[in-house]
N, C-alpha and C. Protein backbone atom coordinates (compact mmCIF):
# COMPACT_ATOMS: atom_id res chain seq x y z
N UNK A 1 45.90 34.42 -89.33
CA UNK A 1 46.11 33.63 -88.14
C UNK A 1 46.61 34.51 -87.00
N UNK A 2 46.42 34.12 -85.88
CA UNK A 2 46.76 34.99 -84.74
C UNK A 2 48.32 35.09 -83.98
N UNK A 3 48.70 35.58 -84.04
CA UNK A 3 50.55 34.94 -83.54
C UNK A 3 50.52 35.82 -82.48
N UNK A 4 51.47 35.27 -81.34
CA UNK A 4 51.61 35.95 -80.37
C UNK A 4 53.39 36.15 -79.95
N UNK A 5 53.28 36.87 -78.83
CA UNK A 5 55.22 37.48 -78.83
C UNK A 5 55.14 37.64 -77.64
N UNK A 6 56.26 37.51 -76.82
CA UNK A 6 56.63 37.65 -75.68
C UNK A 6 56.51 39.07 -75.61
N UNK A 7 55.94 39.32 -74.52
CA UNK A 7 55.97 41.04 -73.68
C UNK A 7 57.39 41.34 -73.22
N UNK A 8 57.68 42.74 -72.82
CA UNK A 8 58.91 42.85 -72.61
C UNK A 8 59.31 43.08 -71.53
N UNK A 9 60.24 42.76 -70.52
CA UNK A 9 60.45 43.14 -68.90
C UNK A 9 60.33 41.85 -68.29
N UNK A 10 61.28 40.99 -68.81
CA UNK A 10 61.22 39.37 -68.73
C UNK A 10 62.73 38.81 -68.11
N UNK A 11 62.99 38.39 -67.52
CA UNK A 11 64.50 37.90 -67.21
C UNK A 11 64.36 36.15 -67.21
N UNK A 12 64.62 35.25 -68.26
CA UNK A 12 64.58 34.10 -68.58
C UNK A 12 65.81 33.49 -68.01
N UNK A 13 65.91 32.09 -67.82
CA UNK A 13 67.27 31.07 -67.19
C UNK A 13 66.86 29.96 -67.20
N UNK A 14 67.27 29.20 -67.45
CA UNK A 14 67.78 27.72 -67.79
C UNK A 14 68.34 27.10 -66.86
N UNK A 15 67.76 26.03 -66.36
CA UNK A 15 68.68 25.40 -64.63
C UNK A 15 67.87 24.05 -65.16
N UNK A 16 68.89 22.89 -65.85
CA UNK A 16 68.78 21.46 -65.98
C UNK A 16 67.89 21.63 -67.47
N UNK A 17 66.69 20.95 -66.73
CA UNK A 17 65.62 20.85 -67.95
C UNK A 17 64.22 21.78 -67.40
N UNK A 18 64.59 23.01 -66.67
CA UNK A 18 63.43 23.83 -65.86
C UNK A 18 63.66 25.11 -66.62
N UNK A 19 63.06 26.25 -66.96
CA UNK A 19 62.81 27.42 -67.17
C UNK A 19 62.35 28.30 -65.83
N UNK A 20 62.92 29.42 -65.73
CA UNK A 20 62.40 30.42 -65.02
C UNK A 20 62.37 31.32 -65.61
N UNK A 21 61.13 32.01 -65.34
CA UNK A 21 61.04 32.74 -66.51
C UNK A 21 60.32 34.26 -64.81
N UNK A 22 61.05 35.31 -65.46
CA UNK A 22 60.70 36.46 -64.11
C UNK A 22 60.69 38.13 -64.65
N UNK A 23 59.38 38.12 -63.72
CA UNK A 23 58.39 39.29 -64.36
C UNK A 23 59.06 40.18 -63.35
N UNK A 24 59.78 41.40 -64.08
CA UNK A 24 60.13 42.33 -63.31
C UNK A 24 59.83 43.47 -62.84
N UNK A 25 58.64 43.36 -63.41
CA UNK A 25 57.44 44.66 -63.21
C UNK A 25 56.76 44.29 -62.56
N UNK A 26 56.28 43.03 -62.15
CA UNK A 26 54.89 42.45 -61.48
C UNK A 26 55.93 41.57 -60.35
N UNK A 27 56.76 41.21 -60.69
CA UNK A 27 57.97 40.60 -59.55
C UNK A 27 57.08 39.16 -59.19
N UNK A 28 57.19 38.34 -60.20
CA UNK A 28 56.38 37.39 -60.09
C UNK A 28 56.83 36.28 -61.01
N UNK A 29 57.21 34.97 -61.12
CA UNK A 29 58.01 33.74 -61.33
C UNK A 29 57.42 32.66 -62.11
N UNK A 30 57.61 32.37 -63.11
CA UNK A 30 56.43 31.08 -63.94
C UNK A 30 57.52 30.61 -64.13
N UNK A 31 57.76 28.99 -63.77
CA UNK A 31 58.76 27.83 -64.21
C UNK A 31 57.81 27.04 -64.99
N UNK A 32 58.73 27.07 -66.44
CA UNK A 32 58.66 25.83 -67.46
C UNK A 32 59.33 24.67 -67.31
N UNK A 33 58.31 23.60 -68.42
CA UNK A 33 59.49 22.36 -68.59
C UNK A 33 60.53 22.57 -69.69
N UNK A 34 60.81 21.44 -70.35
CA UNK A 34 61.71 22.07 -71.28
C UNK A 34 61.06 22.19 -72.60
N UNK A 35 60.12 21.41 -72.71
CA UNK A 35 59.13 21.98 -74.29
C UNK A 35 58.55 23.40 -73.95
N UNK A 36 58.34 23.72 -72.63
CA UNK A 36 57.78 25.14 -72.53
C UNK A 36 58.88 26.53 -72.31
N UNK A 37 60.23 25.97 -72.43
CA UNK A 37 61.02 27.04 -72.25
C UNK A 37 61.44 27.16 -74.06
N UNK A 38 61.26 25.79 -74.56
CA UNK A 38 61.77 26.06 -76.09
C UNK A 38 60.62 26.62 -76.72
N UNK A 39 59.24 26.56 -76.55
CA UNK A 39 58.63 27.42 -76.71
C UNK A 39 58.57 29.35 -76.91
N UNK A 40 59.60 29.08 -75.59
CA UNK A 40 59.54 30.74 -75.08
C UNK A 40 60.64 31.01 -75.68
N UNK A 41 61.29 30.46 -75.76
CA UNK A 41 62.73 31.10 -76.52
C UNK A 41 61.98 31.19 -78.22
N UNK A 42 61.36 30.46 -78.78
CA UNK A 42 60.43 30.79 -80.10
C UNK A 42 59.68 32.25 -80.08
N UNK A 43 58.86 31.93 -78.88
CA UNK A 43 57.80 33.14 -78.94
C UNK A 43 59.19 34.27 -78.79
N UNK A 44 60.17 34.60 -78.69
CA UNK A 44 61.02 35.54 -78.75
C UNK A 44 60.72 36.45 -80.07
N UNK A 45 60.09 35.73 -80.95
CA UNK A 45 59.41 36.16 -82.15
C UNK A 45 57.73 35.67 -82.38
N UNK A 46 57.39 36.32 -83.19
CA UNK A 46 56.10 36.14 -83.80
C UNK A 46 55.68 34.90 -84.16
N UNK A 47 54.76 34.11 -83.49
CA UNK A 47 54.27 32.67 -83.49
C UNK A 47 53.24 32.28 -83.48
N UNK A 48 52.75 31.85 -84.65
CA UNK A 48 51.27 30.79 -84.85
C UNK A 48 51.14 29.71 -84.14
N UNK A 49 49.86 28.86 -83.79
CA UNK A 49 49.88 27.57 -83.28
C UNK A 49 50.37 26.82 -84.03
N UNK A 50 50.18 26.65 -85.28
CA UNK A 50 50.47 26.26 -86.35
C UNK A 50 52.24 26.51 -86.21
N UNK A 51 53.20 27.05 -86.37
CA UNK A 51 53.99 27.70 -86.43
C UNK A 51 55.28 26.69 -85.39
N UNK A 52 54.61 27.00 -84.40
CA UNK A 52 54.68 26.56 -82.81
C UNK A 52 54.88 24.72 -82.95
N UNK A 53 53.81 24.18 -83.69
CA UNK A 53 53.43 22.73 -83.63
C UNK A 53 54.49 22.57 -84.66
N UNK A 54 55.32 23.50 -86.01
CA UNK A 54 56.16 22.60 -86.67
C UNK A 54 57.40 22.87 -86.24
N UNK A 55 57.56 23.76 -85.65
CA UNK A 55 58.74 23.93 -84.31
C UNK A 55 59.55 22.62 -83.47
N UNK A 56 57.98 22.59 -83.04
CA UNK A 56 58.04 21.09 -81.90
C UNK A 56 58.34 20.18 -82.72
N UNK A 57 57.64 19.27 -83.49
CA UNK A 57 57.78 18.36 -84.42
C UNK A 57 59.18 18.14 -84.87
N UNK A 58 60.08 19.48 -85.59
CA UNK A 58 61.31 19.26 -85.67
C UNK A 58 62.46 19.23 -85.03
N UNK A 59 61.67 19.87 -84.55
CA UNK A 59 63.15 19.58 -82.42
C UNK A 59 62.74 18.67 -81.94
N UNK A 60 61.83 18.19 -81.52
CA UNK A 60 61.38 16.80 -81.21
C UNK A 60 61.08 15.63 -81.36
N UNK A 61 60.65 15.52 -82.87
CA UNK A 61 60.75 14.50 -84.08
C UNK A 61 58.97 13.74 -83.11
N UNK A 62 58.14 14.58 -82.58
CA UNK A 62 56.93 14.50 -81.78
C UNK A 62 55.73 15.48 -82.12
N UNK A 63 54.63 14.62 -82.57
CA UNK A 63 53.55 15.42 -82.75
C UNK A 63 52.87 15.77 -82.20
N UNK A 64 53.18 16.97 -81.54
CA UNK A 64 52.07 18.02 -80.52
C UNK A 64 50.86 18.34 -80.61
N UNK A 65 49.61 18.34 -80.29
CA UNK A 65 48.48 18.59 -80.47
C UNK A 65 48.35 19.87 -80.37
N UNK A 66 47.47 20.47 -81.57
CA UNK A 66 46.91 21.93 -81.52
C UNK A 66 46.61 22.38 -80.57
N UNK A 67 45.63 21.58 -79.60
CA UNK A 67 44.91 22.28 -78.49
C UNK A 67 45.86 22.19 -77.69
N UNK A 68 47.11 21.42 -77.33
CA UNK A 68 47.61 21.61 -76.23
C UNK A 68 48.80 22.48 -76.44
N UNK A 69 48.66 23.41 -77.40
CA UNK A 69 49.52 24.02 -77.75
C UNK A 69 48.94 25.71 -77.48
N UNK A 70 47.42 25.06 -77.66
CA UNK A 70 46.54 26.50 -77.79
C UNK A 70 46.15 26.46 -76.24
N UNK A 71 46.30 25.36 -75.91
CA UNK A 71 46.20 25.94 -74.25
C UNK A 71 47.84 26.60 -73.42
N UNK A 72 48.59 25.97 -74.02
CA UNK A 72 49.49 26.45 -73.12
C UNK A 72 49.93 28.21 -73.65
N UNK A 73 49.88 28.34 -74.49
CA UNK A 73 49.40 30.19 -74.84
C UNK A 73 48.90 30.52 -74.01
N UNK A 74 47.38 30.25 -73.67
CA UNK A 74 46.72 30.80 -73.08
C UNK A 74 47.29 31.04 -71.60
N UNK A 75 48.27 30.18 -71.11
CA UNK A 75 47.80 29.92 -69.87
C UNK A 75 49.07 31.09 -69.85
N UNK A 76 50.29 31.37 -70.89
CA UNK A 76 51.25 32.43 -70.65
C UNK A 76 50.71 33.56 -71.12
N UNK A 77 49.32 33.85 -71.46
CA UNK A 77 48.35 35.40 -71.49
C UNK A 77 48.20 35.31 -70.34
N UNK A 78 47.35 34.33 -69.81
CA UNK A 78 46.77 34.57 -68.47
C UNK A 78 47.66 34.68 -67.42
N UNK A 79 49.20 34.61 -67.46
CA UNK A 79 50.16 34.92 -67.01
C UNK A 79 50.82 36.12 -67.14
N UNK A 80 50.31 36.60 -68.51
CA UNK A 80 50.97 38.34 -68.76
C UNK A 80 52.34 37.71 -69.51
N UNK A 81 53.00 36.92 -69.75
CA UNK A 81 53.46 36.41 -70.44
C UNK A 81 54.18 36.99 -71.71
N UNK A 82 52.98 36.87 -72.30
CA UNK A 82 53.21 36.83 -73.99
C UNK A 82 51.75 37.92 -74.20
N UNK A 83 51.48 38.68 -75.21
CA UNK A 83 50.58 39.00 -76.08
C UNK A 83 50.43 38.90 -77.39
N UNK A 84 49.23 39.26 -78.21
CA UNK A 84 48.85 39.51 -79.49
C UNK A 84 50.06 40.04 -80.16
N UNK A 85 50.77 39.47 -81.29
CA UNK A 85 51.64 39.99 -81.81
C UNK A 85 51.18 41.20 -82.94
N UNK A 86 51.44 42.15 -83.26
CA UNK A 86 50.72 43.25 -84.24
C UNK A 86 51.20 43.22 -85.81
């Protein structure tokens, strides 16, 4: 399965139920909600979709859909975000 990990050069914060999450190399700002900052505090380690979805489920007692789990990955690659974990 494919797991992915946060890249490094990240300065994360917590303000209510918002994430800021800030790229200090690219000097550039992605705000989460709060399923997407507990996310990121996960991806702090090595994470499957799979992985990810029983995460949610038990902090949330809510069943997350694969794909919208496999999209929001994507959208923190296409952010520089996170990569391929090795």
């Amino acid at each position: 399965m494919v797991q992915f990990i946060q890249k490094n050069s990240f300065e994360a914060t917590q303000i209510e139920d918002e994430w800021i999450i800030l790229d200090t190399d690219q000097y550039t700002v992605t705000r989460l909600n709060e399923l997407g900052g507990f996310c990121w505090l996960k991806l702090g380690e090595a994470q499957t979709v799979d992985s990810l979805q029983t995460a949610i489920d038990q902090e949330y007692g809510a069943d997350c859909e694969k794909d919208s789990i496999d999209r929001f990955l994507t959208d923190l690659k296409k952010c520089g975000l996170i990569r391929h974990a090795i």
